[in-house]
Protein backbone atom coordinates (compact mmCIF):
# COMPACT_ATOMS: atom_id res chain seq x y z
CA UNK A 1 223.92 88.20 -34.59
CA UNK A 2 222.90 87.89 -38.28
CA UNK A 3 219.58 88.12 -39.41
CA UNK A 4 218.97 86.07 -42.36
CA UNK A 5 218.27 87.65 -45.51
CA UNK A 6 215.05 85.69 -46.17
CA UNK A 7 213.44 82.68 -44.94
CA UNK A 8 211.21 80.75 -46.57
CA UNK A 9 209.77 77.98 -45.05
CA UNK A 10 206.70 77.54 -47.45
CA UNK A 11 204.35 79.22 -44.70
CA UNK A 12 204.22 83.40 -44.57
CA UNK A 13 203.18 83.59 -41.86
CA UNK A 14 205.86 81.46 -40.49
CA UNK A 15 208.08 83.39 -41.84
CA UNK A 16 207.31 86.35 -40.64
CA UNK A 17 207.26 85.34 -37.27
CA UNK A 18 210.81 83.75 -37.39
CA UNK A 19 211.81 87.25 -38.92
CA UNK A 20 210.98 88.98 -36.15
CA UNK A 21 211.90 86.64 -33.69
CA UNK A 22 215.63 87.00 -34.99
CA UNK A 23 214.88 91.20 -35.71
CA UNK A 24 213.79 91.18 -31.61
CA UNK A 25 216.36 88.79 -30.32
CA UNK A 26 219.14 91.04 -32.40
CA UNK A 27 217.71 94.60 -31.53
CA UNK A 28 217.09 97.07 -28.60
CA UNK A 29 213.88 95.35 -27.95
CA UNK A 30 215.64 91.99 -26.61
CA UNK A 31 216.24 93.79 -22.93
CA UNK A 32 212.39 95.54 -22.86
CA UNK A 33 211.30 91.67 -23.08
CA UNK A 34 213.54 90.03 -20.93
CA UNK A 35 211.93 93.08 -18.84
CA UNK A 36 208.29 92.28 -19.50
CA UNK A 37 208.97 88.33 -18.71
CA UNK A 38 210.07 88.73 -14.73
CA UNK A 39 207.13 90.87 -14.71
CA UNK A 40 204.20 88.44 -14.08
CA UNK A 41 201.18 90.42 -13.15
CA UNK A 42 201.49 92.54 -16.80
CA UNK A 43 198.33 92.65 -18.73
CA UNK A 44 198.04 90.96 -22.09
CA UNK A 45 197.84 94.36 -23.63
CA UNK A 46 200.63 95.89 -22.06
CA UNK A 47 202.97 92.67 -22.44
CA UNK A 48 202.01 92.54 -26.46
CA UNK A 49 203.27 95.92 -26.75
CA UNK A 50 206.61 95.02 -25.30
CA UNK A 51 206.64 91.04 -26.81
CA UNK A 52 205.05 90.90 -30.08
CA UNK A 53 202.39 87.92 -30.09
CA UNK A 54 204.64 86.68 -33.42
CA UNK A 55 207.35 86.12 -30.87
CA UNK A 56 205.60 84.64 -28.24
CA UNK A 57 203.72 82.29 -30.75
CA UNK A 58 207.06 81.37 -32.96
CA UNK A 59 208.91 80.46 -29.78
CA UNK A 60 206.04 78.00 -28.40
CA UNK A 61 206.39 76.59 -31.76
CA UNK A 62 209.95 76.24 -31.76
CA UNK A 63 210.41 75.17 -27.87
CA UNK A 64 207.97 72.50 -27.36
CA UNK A 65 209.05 69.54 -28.81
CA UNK A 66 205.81 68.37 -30.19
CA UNK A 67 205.45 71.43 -32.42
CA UNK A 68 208.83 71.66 -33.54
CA UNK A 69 208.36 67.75 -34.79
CA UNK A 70 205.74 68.93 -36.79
CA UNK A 71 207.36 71.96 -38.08
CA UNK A 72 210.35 69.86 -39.65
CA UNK A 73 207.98 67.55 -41.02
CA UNK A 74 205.83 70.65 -42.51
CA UNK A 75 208.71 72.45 -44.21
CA UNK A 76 211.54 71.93 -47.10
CA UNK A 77 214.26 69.64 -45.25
CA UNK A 78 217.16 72.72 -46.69
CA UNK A 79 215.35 75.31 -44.12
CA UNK A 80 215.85 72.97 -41.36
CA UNK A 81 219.11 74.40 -40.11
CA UNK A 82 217.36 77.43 -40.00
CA UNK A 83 214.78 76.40 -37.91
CA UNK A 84 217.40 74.41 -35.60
CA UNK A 85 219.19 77.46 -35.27
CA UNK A 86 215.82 79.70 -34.53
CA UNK A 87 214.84 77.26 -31.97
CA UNK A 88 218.44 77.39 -30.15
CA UNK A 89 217.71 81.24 -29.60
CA UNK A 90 214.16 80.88 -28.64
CA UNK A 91 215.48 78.43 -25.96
CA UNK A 92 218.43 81.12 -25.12
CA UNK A 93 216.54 84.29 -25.24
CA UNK A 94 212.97 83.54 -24.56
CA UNK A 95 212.79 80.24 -23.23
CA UNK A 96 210.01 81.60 -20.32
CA UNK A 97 208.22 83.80 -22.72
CA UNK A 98 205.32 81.12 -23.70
CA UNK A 99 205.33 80.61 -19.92
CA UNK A 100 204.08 84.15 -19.20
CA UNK A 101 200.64 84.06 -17.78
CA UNK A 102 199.78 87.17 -20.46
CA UNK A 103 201.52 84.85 -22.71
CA UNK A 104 199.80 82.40 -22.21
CA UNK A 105 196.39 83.86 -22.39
CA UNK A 106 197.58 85.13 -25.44
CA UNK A 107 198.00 81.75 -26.70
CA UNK A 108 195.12 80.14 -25.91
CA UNK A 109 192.92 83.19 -27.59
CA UNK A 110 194.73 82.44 -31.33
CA UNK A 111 194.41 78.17 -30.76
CA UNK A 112 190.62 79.67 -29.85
CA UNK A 113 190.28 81.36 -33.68
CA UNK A 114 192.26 78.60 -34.78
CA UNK A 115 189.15 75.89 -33.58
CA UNK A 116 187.32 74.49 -36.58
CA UNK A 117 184.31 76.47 -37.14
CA UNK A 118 180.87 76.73 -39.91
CA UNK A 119 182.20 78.59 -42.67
CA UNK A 120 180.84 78.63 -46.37
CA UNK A 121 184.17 77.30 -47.86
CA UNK A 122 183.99 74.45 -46.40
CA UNK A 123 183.14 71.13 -48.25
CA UNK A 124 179.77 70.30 -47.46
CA UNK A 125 179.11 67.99 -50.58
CA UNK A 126 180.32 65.69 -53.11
CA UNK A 127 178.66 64.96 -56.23
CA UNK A 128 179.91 63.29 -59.55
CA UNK A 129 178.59 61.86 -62.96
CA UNK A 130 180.45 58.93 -64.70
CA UNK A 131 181.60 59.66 -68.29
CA UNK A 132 183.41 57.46 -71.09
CA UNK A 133 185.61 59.94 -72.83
CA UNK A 134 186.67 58.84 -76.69
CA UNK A 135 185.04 55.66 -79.12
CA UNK A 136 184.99 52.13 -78.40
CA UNK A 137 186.80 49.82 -78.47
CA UNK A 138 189.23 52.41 -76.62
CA UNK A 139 187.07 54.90 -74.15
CA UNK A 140 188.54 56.15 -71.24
CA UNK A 141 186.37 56.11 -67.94
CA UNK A 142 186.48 59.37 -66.50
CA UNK A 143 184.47 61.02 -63.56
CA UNK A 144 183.18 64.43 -63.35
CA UNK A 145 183.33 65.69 -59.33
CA UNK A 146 181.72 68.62 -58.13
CA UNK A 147 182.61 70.18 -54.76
CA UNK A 148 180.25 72.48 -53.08
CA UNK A 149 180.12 74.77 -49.86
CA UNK A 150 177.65 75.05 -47.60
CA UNK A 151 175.80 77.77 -49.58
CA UNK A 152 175.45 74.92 -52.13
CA UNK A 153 178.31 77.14 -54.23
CA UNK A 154 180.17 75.37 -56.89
CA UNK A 155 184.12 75.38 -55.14
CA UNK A 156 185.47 73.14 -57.46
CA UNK A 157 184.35 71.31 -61.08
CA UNK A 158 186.83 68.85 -62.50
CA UNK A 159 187.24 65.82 -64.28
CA UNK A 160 189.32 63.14 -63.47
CA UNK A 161 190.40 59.30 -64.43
CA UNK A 162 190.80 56.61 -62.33
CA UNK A 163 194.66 57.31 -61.64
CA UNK A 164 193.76 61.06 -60.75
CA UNK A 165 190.79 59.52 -58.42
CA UNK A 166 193.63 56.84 -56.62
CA UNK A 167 195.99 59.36 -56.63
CA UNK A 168 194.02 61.67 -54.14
CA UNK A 169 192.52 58.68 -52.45
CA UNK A 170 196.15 57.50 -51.98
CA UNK A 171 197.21 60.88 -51.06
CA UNK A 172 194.56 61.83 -48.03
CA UNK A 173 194.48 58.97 -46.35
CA UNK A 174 198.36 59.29 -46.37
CA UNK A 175 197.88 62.41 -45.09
CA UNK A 176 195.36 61.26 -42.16
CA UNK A 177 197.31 58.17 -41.06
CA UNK A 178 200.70 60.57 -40.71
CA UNK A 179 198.40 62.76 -38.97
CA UNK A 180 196.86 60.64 -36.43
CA UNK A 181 200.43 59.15 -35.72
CA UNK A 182 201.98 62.54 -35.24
CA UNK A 183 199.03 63.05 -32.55
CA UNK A 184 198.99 59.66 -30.65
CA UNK A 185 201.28 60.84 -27.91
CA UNK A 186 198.81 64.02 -27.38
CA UNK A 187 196.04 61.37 -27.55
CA UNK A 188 197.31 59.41 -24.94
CA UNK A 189 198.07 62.14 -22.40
CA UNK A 190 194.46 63.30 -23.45
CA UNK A 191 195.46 66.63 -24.53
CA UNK A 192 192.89 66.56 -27.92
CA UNK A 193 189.77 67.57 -27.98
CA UNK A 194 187.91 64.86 -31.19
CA UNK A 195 184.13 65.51 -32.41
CA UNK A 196 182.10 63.44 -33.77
CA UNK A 197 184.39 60.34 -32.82
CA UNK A 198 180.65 58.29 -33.87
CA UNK A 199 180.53 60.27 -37.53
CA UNK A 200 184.51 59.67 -37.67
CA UNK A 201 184.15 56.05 -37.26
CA UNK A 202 181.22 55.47 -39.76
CA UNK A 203 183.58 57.18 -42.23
CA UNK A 204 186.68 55.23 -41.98
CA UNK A 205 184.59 52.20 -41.79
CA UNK A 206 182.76 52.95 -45.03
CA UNK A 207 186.44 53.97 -46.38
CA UNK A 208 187.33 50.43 -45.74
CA UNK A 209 184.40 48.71 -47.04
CA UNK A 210 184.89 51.11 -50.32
CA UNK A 211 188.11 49.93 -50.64
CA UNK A 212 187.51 46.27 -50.38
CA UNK A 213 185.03 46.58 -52.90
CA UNK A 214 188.17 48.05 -55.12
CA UNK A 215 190.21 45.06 -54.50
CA UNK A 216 187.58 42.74 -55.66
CA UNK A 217 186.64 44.72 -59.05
CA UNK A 218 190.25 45.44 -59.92
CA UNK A 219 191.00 41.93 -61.64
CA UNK A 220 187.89 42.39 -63.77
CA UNK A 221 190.07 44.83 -65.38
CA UNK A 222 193.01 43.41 -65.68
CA UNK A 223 194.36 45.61 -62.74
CA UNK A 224 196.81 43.31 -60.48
CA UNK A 225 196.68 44.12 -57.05
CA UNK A 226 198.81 42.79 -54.16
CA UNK A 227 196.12 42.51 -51.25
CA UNK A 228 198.68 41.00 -49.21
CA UNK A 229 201.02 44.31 -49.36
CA UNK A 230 201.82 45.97 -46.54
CA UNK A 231 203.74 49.83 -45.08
CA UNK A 232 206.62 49.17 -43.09
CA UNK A 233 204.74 51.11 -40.91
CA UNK A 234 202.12 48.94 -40.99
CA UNK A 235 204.39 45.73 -40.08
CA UNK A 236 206.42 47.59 -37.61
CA UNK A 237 203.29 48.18 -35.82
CA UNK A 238 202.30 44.58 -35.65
CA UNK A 239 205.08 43.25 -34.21
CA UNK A 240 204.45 42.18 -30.55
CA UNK A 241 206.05 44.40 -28.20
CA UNK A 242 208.47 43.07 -25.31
């Protein structure tokens, strides 16, 4: 089997892990793990030394059909034959691997690190100044946006116009919506683990009562809005089922 030359999926460190999924599945190593699998009362440091947790994590990924969903959505649509291809060997080769109660120990200890968690990066607060940039009659409303951490550290310190400000409005609650709809099956079998559901609905409703207050000021500046606009998405959803 050939081992492509490079992969680049725009993650590393998925990257590396389909690497060696392809270097394993390729190699002398294949039979050791086909070895370690039938052998189900191995110890999660013993197995790892045979099946490298970049294997066993990889192949979860590319087997279960919720994750590899999300990985096609995730990466550049011309390295999707190479994941297609990745996940037809993980299903050949190491279909019971994730299965594995070492495995699967193994598993459950990185989605553990991978848990939300206090850190100092992470935004605590917002604050921002209005400016007017220029002379009248022709100043340009800008907004100066600091983002700090926990430590009350400066992350980020930018200014930005109205377009910029819409534009990352426009683009995070894109990214939310896709986000929640990609989960909703998970949701529904109660698989997800959501805190703060109280704090997360005070936020979207404040979203939506900032954003109602943007449809009425927009015509006092001459910005036309079409209120009555609508996703496809959006219609799709409404349209009674049956």
């Amino acid at each position: 089997m050939r081992i492509p030359e490079s992969i680049n999926t725009g993650n590393e460190m998925l990257d590396s892990d389909l690497k060696e999924l392809f270097q394993v599945a390729a190699g002398p190593r294949l039979q050791a793990v086909h070895g370690a699998i039938k052998k189900r009362n191995l110890s999660e440091p013993d197995f790892a030394k045979i099946a490298p947790p970049s294997v066993i994590r990889v192949t979860h990924a590319l087997t279960d059909p919720e994750n590899f969903k999300s990985l096609l959505k995730q990466c550049p649509v011309e390295v999707h034959p190479l994941l297609k291809k990745a996940k037809g060997l993980a299903q050949k080769e190491f279909s019971d691997l994730p299965s594995h109660p070492a495995a699967s120990r193994i598993l459950e200890k990185e989605a553990e690190d991978k848990k939300p968690r206090l850190n100092y990066n992470t935004i605590s607060r917002i604050s921002w100044i209005s400016e007017w940039v220029g002379k009248p009659p022709k100043l340009l409303p800008t907004v100066r946006i600091g983002l700090r951490d926990r430590r009350d550290e400066l992350l980020l310190d930018t200014t930005v116009d109205w377009d910029d400000l819409l534009y990352l409005i426009q683009g995070l609650s894109r990214i939310l919506t896709e986000h929640m709809e990609e989960s909703l099956e998970l949701g529904r079998a109660s698989l997800l683990e959501i805190p703060d559901k109280g704090e997360l609905s005070n936020k979207i409703g404040n979203t939506r009562a900032n954003l109602d207050r943007l449809l009425e000021l927009a015509p006092e500046f001459d910005i036309e809005v079409d209120s009555e606009k609508e996703s496809e998405k959006t219609r799709r959803s409404k349209k009674p089922k049956g």
